[in-house]
Protein backbone atom coordinates (compact mmCIF):
# COMPACT_ATOMS: atom_id res chain seq x y z
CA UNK A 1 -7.33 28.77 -162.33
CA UNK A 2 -3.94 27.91 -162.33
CA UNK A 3 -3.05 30.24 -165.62
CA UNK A 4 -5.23 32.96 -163.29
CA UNK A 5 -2.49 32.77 -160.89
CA UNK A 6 0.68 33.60 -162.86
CA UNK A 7 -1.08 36.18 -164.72
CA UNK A 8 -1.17 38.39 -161.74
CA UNK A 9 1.70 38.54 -158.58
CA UNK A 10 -1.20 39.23 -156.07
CA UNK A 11 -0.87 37.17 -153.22
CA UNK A 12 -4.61 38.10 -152.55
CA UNK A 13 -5.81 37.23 -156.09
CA UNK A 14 -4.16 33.69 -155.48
CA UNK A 15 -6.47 33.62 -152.75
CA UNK A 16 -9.22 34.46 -153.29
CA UNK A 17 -8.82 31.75 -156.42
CA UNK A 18 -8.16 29.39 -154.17
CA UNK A 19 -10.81 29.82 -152.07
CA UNK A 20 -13.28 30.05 -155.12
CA UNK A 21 -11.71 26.39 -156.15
CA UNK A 22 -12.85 25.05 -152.81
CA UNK A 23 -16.45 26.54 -152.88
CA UNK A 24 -16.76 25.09 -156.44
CA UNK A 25 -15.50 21.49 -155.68
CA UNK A 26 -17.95 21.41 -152.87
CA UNK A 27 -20.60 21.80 -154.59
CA UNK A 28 -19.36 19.56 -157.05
CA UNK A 29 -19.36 16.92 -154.39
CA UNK A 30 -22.53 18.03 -153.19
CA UNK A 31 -24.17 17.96 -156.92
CA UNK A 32 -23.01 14.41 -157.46
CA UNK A 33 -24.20 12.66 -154.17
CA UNK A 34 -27.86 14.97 -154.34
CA UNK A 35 -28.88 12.09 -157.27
CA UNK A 36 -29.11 8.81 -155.34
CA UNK A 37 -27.07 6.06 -158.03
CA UNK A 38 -29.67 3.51 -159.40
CA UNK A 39 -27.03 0.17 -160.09
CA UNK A 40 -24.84 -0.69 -157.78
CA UNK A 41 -21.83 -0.33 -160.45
CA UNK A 42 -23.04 3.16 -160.69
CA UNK A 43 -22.49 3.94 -157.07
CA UNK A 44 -19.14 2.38 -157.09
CA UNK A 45 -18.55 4.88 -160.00
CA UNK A 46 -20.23 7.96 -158.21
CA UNK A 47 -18.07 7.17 -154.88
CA UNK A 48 -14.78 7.40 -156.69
CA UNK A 49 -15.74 10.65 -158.22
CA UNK A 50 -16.72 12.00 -154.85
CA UNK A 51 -13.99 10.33 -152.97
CA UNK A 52 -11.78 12.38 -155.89
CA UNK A 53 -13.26 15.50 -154.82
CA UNK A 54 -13.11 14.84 -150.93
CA UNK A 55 -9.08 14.53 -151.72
CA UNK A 56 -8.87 17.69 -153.77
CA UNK A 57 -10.66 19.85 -151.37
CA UNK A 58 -8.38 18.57 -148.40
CA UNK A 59 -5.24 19.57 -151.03
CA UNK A 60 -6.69 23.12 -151.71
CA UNK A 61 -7.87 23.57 -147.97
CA UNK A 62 -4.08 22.82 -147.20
CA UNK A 63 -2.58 25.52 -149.40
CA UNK A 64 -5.05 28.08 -148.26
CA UNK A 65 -3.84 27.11 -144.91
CA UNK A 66 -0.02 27.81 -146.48
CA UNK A 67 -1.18 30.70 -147.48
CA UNK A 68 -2.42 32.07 -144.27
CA UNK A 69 0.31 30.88 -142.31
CA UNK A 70 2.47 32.88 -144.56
CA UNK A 71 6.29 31.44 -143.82
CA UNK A 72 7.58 33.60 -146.12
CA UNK A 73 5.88 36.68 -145.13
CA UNK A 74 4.56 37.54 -148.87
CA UNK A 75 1.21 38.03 -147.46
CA UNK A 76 2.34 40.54 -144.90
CA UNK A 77 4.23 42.43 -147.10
CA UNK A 78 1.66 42.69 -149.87
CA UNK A 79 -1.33 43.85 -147.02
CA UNK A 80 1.26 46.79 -146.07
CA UNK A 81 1.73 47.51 -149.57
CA UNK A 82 -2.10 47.90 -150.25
CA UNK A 83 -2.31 49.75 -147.16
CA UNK A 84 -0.03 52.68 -148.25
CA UNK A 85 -1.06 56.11 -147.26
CA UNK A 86 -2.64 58.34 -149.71
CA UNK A 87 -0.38 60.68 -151.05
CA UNK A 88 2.06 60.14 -153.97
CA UNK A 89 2.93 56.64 -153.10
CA UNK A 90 -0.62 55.42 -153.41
CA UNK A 91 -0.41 56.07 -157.40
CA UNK A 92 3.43 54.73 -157.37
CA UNK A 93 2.11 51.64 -156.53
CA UNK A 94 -1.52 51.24 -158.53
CA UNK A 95 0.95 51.97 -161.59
CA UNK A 96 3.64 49.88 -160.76
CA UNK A 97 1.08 46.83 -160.77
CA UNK A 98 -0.43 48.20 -164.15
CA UNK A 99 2.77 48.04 -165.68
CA UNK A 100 3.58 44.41 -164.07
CA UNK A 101 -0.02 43.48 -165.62
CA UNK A 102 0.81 45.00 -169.07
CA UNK A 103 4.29 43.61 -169.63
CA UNK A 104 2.85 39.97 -168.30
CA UNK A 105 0.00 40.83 -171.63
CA UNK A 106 2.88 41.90 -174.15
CA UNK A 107 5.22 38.51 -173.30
CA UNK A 108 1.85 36.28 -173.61
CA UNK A 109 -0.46 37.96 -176.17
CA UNK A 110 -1.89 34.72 -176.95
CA UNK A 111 -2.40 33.24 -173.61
CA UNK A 112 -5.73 31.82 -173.33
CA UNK A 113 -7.74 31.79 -169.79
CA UNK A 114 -9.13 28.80 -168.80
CA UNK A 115 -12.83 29.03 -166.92
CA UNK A 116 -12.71 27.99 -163.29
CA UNK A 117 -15.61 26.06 -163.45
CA UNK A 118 -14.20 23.68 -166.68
CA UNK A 119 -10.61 23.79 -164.56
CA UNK A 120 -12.35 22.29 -161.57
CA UNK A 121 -14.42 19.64 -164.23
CA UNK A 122 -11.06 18.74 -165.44
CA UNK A 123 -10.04 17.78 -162.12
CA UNK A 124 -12.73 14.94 -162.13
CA UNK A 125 -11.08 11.88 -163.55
CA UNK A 126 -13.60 8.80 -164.80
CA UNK A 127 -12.40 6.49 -162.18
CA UNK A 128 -10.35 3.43 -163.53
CA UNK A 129 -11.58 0.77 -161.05
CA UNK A 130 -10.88 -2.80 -162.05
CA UNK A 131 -12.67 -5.71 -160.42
CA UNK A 132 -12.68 -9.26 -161.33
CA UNK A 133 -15.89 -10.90 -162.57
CA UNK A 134 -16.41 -13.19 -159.57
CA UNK A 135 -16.54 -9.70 -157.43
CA UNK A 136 -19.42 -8.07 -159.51
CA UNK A 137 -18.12 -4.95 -159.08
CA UNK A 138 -17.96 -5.07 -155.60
CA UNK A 139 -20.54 -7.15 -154.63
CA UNK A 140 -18.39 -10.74 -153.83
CA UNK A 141 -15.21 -11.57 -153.01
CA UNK A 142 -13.06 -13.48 -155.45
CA UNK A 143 -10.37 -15.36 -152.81
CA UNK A 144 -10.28 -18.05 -155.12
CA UNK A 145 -6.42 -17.92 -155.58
CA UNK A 146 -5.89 -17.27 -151.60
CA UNK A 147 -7.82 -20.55 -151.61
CA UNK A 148 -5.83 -22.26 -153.97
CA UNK A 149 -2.67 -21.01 -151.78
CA UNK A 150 -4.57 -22.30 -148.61
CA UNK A 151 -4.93 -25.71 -149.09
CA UNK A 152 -1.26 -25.83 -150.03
CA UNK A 153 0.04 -24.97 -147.21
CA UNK A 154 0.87 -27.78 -145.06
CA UNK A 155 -1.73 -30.03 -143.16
CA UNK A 156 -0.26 -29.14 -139.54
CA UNK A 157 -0.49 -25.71 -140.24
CA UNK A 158 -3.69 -25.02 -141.37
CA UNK A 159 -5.16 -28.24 -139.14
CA UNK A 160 -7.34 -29.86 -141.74
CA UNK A 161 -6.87 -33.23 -142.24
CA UNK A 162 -9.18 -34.68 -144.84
CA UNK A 163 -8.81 -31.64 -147.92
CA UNK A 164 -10.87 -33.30 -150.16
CA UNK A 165 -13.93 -32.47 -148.04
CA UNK A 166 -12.35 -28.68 -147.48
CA UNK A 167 -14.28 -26.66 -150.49
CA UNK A 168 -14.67 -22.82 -151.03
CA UNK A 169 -17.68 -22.48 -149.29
CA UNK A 170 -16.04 -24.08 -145.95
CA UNK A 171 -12.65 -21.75 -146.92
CA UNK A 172 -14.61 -18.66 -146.26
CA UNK A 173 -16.40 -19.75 -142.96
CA UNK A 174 -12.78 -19.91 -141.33
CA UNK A 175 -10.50 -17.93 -143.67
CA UNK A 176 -10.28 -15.29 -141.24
CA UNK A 177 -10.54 -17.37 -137.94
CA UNK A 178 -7.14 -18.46 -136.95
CA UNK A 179 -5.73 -20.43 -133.94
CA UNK A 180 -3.46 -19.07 -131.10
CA UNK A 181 -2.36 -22.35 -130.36
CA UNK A 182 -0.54 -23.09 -133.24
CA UNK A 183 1.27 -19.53 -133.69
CA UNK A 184 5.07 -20.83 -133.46
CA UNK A 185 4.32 -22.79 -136.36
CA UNK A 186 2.75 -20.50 -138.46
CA UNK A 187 5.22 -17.98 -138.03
CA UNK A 188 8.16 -20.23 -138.68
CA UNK A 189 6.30 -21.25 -142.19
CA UNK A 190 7.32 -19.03 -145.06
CA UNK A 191 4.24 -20.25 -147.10
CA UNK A 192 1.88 -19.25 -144.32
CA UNK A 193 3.24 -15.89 -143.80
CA UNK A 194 3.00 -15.07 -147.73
CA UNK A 195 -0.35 -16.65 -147.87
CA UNK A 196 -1.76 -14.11 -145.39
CA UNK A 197 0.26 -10.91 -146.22
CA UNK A 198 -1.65 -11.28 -149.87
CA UNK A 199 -4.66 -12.45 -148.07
CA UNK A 200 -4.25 -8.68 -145.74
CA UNK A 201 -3.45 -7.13 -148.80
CA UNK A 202 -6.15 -8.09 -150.83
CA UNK A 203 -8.71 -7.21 -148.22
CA UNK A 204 -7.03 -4.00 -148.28
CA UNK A 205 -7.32 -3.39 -152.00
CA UNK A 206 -11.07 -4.70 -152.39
CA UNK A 207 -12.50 -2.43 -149.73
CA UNK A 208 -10.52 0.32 -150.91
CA UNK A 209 -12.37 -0.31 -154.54
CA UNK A 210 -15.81 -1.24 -153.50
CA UNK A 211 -16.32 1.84 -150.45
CA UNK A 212 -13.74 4.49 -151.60
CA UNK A 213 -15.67 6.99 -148.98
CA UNK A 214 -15.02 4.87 -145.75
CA UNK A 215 -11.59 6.31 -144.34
CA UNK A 216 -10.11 3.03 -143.84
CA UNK A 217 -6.33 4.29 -143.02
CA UNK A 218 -8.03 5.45 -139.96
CA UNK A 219 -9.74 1.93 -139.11
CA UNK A 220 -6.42 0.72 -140.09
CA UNK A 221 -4.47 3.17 -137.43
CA UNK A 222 -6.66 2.07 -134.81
CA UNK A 223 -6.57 -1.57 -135.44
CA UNK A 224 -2.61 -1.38 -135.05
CA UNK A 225 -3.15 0.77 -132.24
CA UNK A 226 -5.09 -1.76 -130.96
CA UNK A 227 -2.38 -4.64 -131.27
CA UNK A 228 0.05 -3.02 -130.09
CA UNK A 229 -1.61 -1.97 -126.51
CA UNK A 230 -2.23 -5.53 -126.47
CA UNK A 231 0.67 -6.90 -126.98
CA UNK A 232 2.11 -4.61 -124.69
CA UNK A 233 -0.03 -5.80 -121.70
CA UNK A 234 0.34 -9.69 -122.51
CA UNK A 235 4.29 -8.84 -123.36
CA UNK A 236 5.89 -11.52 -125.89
CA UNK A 237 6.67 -13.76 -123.16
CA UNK A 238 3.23 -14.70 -122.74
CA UNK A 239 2.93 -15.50 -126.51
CA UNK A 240 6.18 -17.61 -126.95
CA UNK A 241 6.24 -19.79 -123.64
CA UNK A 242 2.62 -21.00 -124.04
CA UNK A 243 3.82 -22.54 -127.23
CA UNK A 244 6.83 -23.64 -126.94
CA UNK A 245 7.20 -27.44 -126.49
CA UNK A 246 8.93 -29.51 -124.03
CA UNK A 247 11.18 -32.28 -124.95
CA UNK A 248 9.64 -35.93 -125.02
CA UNK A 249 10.47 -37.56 -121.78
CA UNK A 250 12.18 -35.02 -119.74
CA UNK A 251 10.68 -33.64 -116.64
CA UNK A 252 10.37 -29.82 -114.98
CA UNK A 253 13.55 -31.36 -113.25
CA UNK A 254 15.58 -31.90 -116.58
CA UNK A 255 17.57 -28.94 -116.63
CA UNK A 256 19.00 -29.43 -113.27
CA UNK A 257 20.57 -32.37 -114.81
CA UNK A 258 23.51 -32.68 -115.41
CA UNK A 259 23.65 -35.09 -118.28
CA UNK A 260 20.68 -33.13 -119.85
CA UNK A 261 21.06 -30.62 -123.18
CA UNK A 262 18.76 -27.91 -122.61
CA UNK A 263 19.75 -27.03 -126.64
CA UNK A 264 18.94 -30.32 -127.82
CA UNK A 265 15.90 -31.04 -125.36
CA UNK A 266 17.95 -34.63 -125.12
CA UNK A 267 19.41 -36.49 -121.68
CA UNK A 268 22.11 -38.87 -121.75
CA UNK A 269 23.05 -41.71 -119.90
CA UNK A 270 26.58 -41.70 -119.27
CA UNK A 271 28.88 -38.59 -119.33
CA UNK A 272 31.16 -39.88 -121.61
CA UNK A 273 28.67 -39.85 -124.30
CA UNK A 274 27.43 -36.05 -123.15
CA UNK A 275 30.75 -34.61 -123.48
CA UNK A 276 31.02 -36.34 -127.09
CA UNK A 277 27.76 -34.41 -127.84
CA UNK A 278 28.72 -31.46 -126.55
CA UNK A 279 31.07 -31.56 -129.31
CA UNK A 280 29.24 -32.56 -132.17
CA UNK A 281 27.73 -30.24 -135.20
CA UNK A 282 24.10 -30.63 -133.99
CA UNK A 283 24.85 -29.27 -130.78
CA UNK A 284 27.16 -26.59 -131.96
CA UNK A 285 24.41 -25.38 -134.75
CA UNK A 286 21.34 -26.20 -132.02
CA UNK A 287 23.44 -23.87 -129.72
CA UNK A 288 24.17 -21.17 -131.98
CA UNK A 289 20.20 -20.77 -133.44
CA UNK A 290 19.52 -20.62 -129.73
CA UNK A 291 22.34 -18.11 -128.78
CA UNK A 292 22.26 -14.26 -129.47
CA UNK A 293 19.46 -13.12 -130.84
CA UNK A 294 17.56 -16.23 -131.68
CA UNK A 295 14.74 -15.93 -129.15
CA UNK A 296 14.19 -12.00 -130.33
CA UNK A 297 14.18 -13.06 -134.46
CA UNK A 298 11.86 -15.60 -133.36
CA UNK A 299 9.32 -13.11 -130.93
CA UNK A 300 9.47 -10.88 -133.70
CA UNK A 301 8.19 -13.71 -136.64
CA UNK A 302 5.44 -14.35 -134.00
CA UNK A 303 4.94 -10.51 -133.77
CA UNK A 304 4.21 -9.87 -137.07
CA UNK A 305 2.68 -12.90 -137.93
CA UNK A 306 0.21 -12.34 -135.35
CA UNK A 307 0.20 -8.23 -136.17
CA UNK A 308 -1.39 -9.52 -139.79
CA UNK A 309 -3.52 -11.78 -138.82
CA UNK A 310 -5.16 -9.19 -136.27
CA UNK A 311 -5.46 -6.92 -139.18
CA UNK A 312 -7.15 -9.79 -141.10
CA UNK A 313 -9.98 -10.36 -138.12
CA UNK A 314 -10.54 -6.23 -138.51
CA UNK A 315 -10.64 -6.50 -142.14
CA UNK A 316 -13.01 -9.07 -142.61
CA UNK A 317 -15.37 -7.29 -139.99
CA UNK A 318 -15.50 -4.73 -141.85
CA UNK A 319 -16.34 -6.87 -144.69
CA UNK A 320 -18.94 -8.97 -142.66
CA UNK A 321 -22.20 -8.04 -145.21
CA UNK A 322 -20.18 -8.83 -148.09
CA UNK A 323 -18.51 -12.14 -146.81
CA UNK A 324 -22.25 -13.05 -146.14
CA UNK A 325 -23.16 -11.99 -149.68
CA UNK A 326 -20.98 -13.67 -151.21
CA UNK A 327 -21.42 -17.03 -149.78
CA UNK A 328 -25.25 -16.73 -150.50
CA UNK A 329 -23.80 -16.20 -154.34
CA UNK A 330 -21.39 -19.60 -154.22
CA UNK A 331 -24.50 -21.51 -152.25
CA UNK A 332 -26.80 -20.22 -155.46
CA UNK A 333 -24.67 -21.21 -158.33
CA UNK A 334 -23.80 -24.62 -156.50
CA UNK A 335 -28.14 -25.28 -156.56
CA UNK A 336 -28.66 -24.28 -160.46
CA UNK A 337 -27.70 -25.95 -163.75
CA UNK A 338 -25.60 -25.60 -166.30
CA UNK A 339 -28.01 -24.12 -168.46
CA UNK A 340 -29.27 -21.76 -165.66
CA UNK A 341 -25.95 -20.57 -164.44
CA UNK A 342 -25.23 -19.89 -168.56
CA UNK A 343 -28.70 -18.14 -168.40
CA UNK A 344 -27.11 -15.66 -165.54
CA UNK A 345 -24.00 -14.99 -166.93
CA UNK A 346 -26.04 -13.81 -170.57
CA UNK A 347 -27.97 -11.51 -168.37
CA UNK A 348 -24.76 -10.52 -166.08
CA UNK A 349 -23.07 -9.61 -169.65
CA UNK A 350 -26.77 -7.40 -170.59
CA UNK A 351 -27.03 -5.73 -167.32
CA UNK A 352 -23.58 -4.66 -167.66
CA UNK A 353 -24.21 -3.29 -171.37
CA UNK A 354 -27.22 -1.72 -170.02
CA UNK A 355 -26.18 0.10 -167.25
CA UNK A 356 -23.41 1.57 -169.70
CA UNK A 357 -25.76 2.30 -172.21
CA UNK A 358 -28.39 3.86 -170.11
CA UNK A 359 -26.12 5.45 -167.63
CA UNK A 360 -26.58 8.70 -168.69
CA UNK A 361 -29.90 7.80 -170.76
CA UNK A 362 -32.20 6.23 -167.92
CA UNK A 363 -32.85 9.64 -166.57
CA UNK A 364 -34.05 10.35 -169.91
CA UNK A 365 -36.43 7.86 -169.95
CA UNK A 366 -37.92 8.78 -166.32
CA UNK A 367 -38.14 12.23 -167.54
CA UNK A 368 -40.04 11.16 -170.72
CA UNK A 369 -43.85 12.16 -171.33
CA UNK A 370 -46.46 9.78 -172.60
CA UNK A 371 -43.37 6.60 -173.08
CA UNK A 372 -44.37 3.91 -175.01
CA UNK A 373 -45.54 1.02 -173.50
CA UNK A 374 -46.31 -2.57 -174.51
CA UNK A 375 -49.65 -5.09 -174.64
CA UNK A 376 -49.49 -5.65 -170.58
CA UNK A 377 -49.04 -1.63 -170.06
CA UNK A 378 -45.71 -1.55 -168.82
CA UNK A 379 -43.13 0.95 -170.66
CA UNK A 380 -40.93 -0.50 -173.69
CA UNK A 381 -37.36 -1.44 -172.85
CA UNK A 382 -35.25 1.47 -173.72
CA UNK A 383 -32.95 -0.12 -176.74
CA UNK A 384 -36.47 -0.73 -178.68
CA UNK A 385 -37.01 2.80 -177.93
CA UNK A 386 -34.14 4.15 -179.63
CA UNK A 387 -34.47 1.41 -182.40
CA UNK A 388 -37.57 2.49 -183.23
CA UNK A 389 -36.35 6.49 -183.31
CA UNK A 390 -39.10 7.66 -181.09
CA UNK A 391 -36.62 9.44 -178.96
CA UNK A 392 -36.49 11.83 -182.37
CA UNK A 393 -39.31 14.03 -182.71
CA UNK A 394 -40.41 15.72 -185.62
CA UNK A 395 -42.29 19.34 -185.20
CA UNK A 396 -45.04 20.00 -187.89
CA UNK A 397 -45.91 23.69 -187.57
CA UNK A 398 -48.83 23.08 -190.46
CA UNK A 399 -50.33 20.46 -187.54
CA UNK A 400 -50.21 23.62 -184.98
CA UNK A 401 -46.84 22.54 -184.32
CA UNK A 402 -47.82 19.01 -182.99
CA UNK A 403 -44.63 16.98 -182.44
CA UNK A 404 -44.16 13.34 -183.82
CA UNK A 405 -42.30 10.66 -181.89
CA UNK A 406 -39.99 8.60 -184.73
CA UNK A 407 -39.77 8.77 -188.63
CA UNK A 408 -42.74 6.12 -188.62
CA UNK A 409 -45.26 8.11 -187.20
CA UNK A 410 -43.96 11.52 -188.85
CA UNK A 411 -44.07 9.79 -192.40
CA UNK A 412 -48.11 8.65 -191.93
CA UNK A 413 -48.89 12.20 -190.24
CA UNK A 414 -48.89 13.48 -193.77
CA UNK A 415 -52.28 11.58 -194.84
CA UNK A 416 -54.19 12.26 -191.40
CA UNK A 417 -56.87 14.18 -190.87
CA UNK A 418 -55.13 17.01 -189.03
CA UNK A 419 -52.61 17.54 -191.35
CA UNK A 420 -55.19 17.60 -194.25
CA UNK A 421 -57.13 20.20 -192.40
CA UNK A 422 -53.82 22.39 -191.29
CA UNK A 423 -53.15 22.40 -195.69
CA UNK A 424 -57.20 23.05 -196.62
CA UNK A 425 -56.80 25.89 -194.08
CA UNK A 426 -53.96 27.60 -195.64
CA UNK A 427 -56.01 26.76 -199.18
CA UNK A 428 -53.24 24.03 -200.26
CA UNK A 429 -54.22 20.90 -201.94
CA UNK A 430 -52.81 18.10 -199.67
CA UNK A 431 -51.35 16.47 -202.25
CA UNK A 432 -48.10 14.49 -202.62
CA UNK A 433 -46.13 16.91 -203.72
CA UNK A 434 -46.28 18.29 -199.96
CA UNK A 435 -45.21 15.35 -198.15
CA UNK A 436 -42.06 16.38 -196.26
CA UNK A 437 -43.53 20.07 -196.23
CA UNK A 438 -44.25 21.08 -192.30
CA UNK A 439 -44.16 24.87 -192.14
CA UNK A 440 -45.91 27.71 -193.44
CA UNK A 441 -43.83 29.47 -195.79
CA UNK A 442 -42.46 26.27 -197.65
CA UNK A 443 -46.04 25.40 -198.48
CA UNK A 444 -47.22 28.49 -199.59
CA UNK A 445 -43.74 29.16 -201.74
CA UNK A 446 -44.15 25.43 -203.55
CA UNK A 447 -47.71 26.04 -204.10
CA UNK A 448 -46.80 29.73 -205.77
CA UNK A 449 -44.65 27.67 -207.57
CA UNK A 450 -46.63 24.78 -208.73
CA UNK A 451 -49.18 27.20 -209.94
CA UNK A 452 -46.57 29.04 -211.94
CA UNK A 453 -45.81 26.06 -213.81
CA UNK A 454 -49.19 24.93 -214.22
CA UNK A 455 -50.40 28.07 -215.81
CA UNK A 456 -47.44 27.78 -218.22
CA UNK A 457 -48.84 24.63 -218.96
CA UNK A 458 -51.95 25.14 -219.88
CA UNK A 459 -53.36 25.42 -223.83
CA UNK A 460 -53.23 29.05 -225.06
CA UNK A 461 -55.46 29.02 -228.12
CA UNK A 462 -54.22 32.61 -229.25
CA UNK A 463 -50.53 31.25 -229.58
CA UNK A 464 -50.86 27.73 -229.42
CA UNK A 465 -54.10 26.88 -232.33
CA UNK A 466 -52.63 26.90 -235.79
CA UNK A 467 -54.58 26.73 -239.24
CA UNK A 468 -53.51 26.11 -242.67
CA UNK A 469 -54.42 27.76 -246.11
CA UNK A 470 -54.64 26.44 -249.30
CA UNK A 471 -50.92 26.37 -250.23
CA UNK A 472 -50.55 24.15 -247.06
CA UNK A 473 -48.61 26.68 -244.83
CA UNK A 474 -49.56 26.70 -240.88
CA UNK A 475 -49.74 29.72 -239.06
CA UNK A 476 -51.45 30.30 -235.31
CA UNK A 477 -54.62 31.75 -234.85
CA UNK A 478 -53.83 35.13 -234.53
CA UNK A 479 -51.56 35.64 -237.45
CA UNK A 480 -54.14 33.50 -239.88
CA UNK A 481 -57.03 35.75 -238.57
CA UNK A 482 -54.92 39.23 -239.33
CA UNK A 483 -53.68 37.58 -242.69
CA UNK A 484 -57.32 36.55 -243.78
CA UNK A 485 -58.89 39.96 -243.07
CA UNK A 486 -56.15 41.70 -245.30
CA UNK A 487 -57.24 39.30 -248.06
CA UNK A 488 -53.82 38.43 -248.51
CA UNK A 489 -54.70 34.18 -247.95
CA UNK A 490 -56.33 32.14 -250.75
């Protein structure tokens, strides 16, 4: 469509282009969700290819809307120009475009026009969608490097004492639960705040690859609308004061006294020995983090420490079926064996060939009359199918055009009873010099043939019986007879 475009300067041909590159993307989309996926890696696949779509109509729906908001006023001009009067000027401008057309054809005699319908095809990626093999393709979630990075962090922070008891399974009962309590902390730990920006941003990333049709900037937009109204009400004040600490020992009272350092949350007994401190390098660095802009830097850590983890709770609701899912999947491989969690991953690794094999070939097989099936009556895996050729078929028009599933079957046709009768029919021998002969003329020309050869074959006692006279010399029949009867032989 887009070589269309620049071979004409119509405004309204760009248009109407446009608009015919919408229509066909839609049904596009429409075409590829009408057949409902049957594997779940197969929907993933399907999704992205709609989602793909989806994104290209809202790109052409914008230009059209360019186009019909006409800035630059090309549109305008161009509906005045087709609306000329009749009259001289009507012709002045038919030709002028005719020329335009004609020298665009003379610069680009080669130029080759692409269909609209393979342009919009082309548009269609395969989608490149990576998952791990923990996730299944978007079936589990794999966070077992966020719980690696977990259990690192330090005991106070995440408020598990005995780790050795803390396994995977327990990780994602409470990975997304997190404590209000304890927020100062968290946000003054550079660990923890790494540990759940990749934890927020691989939520992000998985749910973006496993349900590429959910519109989850929005969800994300309301979320942090959400936050921010309530932080807003509560204010930060609310969020800081609850957790900050008061100095062992000193009472409501403490600041009142004089001989107490707010800074250093310390009293001292005699003023000699407060003035001293006043002066020392732990007061003067205690009251410089605490000066300026201290309370503000630290607000702001617990603002968007807390702004994350709020994020994370929306996430993983989101997520709620598949957090489920995949604990069911770590509670099943911690109850089999060895040898039955080998036995899964051998059929994991054949599932995965067979859904790319028969991706495009299990149709096939639903579609398939009179399929093969085995001793217990249910239909032949597909790969024995194919390894057997019956999804070949051979036509033999001598057999009334009777079709034969697989060289096997095609190969033993030729000694069967309805062959033999199709040959005695056409008054053929069914011999073997007609195997691998199925139509009508190719019998009848080999038999023409055979008899050709056969006759020139067979004994011809005129030319081929020879006699001898007396002086020993051998002549055929013919000659010996027309010799003897002119008595010119002994």
């Amino acid at each position: 469509i887009q070589s269309c475009w620049s071979m004409s300067s119509s405004l309204l041909e760009v248009t109407r282009a446009t608009h015919e590159e919408l229509e066909r993307l839609q049904r596009m989309a429409v075409e590829m969700m009408k057949h409902p996926p049957q594997t779940h890696r197969e929907n993933v696949r399907v999704s992205h290819q709609v989602a793909q779509a989806l994104s290209k109509i809202e790109d052409t729906a914008h230009r059209i809307a360019d186009i019909y908001e006409d800035k630059t006023g090309l549109r305008r001009d161009e509906a005045a120009s087709n609306t000329a009067p009749l009259g001289p000027a009507l012709y002045t401008v038919f030709y002028d475009r005719l020329r335009e057309v004609k020298e665009y054809h003379r610069r680009f005699p080669d130029l080759i026009v692409e269909r609209p319908e393979d342009y919009v095809i082309s548009l269609i990626t395969e989608p490149d969608v990576q998952f791990t093999g923990e996730e299944s393709h978007g079936r589990y979630l794999d966070l077992h490097d966020l719980f690696a990075q977990y259990i690192n962090l330090p005991k106070d922070i995440i408020g598990i004492e005995d780790l050795s008891k803390f396994d995977y399974m327990r990780y994602l009962d409470r990975f997304y639960v997190f404590d209000t309590t304890s927020i100062q902390k968290r946000s003054a730990n550079h660990a923890y705040r790494d540990y759940v920006n990749a934890l927020k941003d691989y939520l992000i990333s998985f749910y973006r690859r496993a349900q590429p049709l959910f519109d989850l900037d929005k969800a994300i937009i309301e979320c942090d609308k959400e936050f921010i109204a309530n932080w807003g009400a509560n204010g930060p004040e609310n969020n800081t004061s609850s957790n900050t600490e008061a100095a062992p020992g000193a009472s409501s009272s403490s600041s009142s006294d004089p001989l107490y350092c707010e800074h250093c949350k310390k009293k001292f007994a005699k003023d000699t020995v407060f003035k001293a401190h006043l002066t020392g390098k732990k007061h003067i660095q205690a009251a410089g983090g605490k000066s300026g802009n201290s309370d503000d830097k630290k607000s702001t850590a617990i603002k968007d420490v807390s702004f994350v983890e709020h994020r994370i709770s929306k996430l993983t609701e989101l997520l709620k079926d598949t957090i489920n899912e995949s604990k069911t999947n770590i509670e099943k491989k911690h109850a089999r064996s060895y040898k039955e969690i080998e036995q899964d991953l051998l059929a994991a690794e054949a599932e995965e060939f067979v859904e790319e094999e028969e991706e495009e070939e299990e149709p096939v097989k639903m579609r398939i009359e009179n399929y093969p099936v085995d001793w217990s009556g249910k239909p032949i895996p597909f790969w024995m199918y194919k390894l057997h050729g019956l999804n070949v078929h051979f036509t033999c028009e001598i057999c009334g055009d009777y079709s034969y599933a697989g060289r096997r079957a095609y190969e033993k046709h030729f000694q069967e009873p309805r062959h033999a009768h199709g040959m005695a029919c056409l008054g053929i021998p069914n011999t073997r010099h007609f195997h691998e002969i199925t139509t009508f003329k190719d019998a009848q020309t080999l038999w023409k043939k055979l008899q050709e050869e056969a006759k020139d074959k067979e004994f011809n006692r005129e030319n081929e019986e020879e006699f001898e006279d007396n002086d020993g010399a051998v002549f055929n029949k013919k000659t010996y007879e027309d010799l003897k009867r002119q008595g010119l032989l002994d």
